[in-house]
C-alpha atoms as a PDB file:
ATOM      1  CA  UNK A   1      94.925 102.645  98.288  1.00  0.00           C
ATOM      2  CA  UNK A   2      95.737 104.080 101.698  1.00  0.00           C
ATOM      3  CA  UNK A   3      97.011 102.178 104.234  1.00  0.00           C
ATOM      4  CA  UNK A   4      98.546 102.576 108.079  1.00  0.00           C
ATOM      5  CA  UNK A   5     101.896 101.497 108.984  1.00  0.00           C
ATOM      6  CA  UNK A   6     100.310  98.881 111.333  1.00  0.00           C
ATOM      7  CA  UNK A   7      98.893  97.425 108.319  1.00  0.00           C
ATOM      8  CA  UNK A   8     102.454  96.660 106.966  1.00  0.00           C
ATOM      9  CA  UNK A   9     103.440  95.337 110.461  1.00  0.00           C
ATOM     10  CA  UNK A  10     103.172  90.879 109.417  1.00  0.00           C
ATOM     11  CA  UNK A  11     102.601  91.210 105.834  1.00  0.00           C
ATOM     12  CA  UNK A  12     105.186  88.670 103.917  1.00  0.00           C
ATOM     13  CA  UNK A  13     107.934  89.980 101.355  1.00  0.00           C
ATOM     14  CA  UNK A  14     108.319  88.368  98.690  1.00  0.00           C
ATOM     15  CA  UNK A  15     110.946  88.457  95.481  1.00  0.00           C
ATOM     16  CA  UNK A  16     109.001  89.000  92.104  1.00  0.00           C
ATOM     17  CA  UNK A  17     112.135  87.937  90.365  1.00  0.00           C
ATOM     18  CA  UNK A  18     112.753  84.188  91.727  1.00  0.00           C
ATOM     19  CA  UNK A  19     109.680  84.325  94.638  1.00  0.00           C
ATOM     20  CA  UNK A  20     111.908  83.590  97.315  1.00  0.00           C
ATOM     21  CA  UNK A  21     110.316  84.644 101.234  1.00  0.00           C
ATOM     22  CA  UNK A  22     112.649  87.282 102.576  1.00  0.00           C
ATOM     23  CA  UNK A  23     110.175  87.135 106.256  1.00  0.00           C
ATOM     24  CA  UNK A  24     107.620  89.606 107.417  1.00  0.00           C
ATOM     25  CA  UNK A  25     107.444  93.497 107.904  1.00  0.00           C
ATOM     26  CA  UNK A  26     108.576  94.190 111.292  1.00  0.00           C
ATOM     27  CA  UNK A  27     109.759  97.929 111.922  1.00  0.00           C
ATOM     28  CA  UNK A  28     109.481 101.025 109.156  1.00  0.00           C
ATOM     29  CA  UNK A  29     112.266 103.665 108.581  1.00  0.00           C
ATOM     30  CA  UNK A  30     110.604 107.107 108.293  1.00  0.00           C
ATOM     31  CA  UNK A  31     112.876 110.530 107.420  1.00  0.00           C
ATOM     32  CA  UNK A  32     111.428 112.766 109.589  1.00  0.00           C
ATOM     33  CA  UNK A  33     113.084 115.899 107.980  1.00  0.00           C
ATOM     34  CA  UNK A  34     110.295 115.250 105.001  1.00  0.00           C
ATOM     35  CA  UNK A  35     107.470 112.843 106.780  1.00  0.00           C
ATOM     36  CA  UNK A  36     108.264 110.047 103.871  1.00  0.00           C
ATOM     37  CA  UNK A  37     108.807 106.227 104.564  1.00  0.00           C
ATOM     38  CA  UNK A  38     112.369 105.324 103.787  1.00  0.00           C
ATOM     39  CA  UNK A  39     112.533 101.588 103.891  1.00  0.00           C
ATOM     40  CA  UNK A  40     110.962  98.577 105.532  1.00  0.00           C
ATOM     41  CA  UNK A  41     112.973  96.501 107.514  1.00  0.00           C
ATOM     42  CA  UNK A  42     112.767  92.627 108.520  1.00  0.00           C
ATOM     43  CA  UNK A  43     114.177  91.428 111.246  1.00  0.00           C
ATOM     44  CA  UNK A  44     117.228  88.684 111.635  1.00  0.00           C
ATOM     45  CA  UNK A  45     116.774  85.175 112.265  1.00  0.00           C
ATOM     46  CA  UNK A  46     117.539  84.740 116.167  1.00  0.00           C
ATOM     47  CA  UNK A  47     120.593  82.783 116.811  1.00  0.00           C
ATOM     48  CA  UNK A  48     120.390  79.610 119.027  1.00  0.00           C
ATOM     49  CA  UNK A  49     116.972  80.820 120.605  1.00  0.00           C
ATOM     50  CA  UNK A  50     118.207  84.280 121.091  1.00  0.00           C
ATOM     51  CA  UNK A  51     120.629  83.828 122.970  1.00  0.00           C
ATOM     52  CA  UNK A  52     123.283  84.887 120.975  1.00  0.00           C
ATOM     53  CA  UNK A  53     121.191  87.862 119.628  1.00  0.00           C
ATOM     54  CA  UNK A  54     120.316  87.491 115.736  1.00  0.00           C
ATOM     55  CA  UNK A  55     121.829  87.678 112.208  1.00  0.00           C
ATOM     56  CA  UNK A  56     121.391  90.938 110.450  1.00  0.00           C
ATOM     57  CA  UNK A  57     118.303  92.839 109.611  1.00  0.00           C
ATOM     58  CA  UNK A  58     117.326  92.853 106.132  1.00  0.00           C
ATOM     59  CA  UNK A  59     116.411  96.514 105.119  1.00  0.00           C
ATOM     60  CA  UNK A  60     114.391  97.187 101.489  1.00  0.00           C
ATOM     61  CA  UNK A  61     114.114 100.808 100.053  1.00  0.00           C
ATOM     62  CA  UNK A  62     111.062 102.253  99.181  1.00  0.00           C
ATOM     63  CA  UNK A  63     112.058 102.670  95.569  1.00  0.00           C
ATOM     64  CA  UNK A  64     112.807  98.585  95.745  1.00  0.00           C
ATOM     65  CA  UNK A  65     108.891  97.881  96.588  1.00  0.00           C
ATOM     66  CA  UNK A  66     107.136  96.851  93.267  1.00  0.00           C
ATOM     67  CA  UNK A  67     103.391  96.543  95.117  1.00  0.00           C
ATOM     68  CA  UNK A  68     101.733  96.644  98.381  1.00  0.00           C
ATOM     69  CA  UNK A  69      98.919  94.006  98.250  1.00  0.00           C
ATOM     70  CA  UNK A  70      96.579  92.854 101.005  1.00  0.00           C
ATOM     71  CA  UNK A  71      99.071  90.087 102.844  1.00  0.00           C
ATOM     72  CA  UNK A  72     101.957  89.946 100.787  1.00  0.00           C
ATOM     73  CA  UNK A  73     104.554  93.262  99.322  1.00  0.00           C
ATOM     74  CA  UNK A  74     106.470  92.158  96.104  1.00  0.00           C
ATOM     75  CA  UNK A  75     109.341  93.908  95.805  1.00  0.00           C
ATOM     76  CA  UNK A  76     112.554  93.783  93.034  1.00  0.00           C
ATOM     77  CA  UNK A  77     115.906  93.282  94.769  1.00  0.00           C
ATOM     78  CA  UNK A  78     118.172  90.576  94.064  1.00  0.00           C
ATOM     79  CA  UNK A  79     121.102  91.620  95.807  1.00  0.00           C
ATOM     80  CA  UNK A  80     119.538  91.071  98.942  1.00  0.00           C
ATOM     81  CA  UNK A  81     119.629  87.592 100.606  1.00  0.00           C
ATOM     82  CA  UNK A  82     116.955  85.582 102.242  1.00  0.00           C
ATOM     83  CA  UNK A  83     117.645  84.369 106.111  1.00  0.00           C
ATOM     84  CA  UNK A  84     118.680  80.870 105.372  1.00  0.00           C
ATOM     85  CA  UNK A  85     118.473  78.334 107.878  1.00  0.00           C
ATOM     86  CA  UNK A  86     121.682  77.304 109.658  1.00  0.00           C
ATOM     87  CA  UNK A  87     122.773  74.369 111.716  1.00  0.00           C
ATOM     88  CA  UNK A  88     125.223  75.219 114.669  1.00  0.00           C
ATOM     89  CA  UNK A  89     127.988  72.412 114.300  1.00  0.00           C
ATOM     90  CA  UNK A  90     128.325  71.345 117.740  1.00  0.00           C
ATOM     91  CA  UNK A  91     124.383  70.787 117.684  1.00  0.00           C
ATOM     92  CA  UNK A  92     124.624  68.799 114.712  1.00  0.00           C
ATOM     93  CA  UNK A  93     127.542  66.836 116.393  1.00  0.00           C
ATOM     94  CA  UNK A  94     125.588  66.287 119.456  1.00  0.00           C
ATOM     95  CA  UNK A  95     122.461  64.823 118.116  1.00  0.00           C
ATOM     96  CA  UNK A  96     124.232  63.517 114.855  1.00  0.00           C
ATOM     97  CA  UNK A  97     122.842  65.600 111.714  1.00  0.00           C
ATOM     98  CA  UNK A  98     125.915  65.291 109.669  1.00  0.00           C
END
């Protein structure tokens, strides 16, 4: 199977050992010294809208990637964490989610 890094661009990650949604393929790292794709990397959840830029990016080697299927990669790494969701505290003050 062939496919263009555009086509990886929106396709989900997913964890083949407990399933868990680590977000969608947004940028590549390529080593241009020998043409080969490095790792795929998915973005941080923004922080309060963006304005207080976003948590860190989530990278995944190449040799972590189990399969590359139509919408969905699977890949095998545990170590790496999923973007949870977080409430800001003065938020959950303010509107009372305590």
């Amino acid at each position: 199977m062939t496919c263009r890094i555009e086509d990886l661009k929106h396709k989900d990650v997913i964890s083949i050992k407990d399933g868990t949604r680590y977000g969608t393929v947004c940028d590549v790292v390529i080593d241009t010294s020998t043409a080969r794709l490095c790792a795929i990397v998915i973005f941080g959840r923004p922080r309060l809208f963006g304005l207080f830029g976003r948590e860190e990016d989530c990278v995944i080697e190449w040799e972590e990637i189990v399969i590359i299927g139509h919408d969905t990669i699977l890949v095998d790494c545990e170590h790496k964490k999923p973007f949870a969701k977080k409430r800001y505290g003065f938020l959950d003050n303010m509107f009372g989610y305590n």
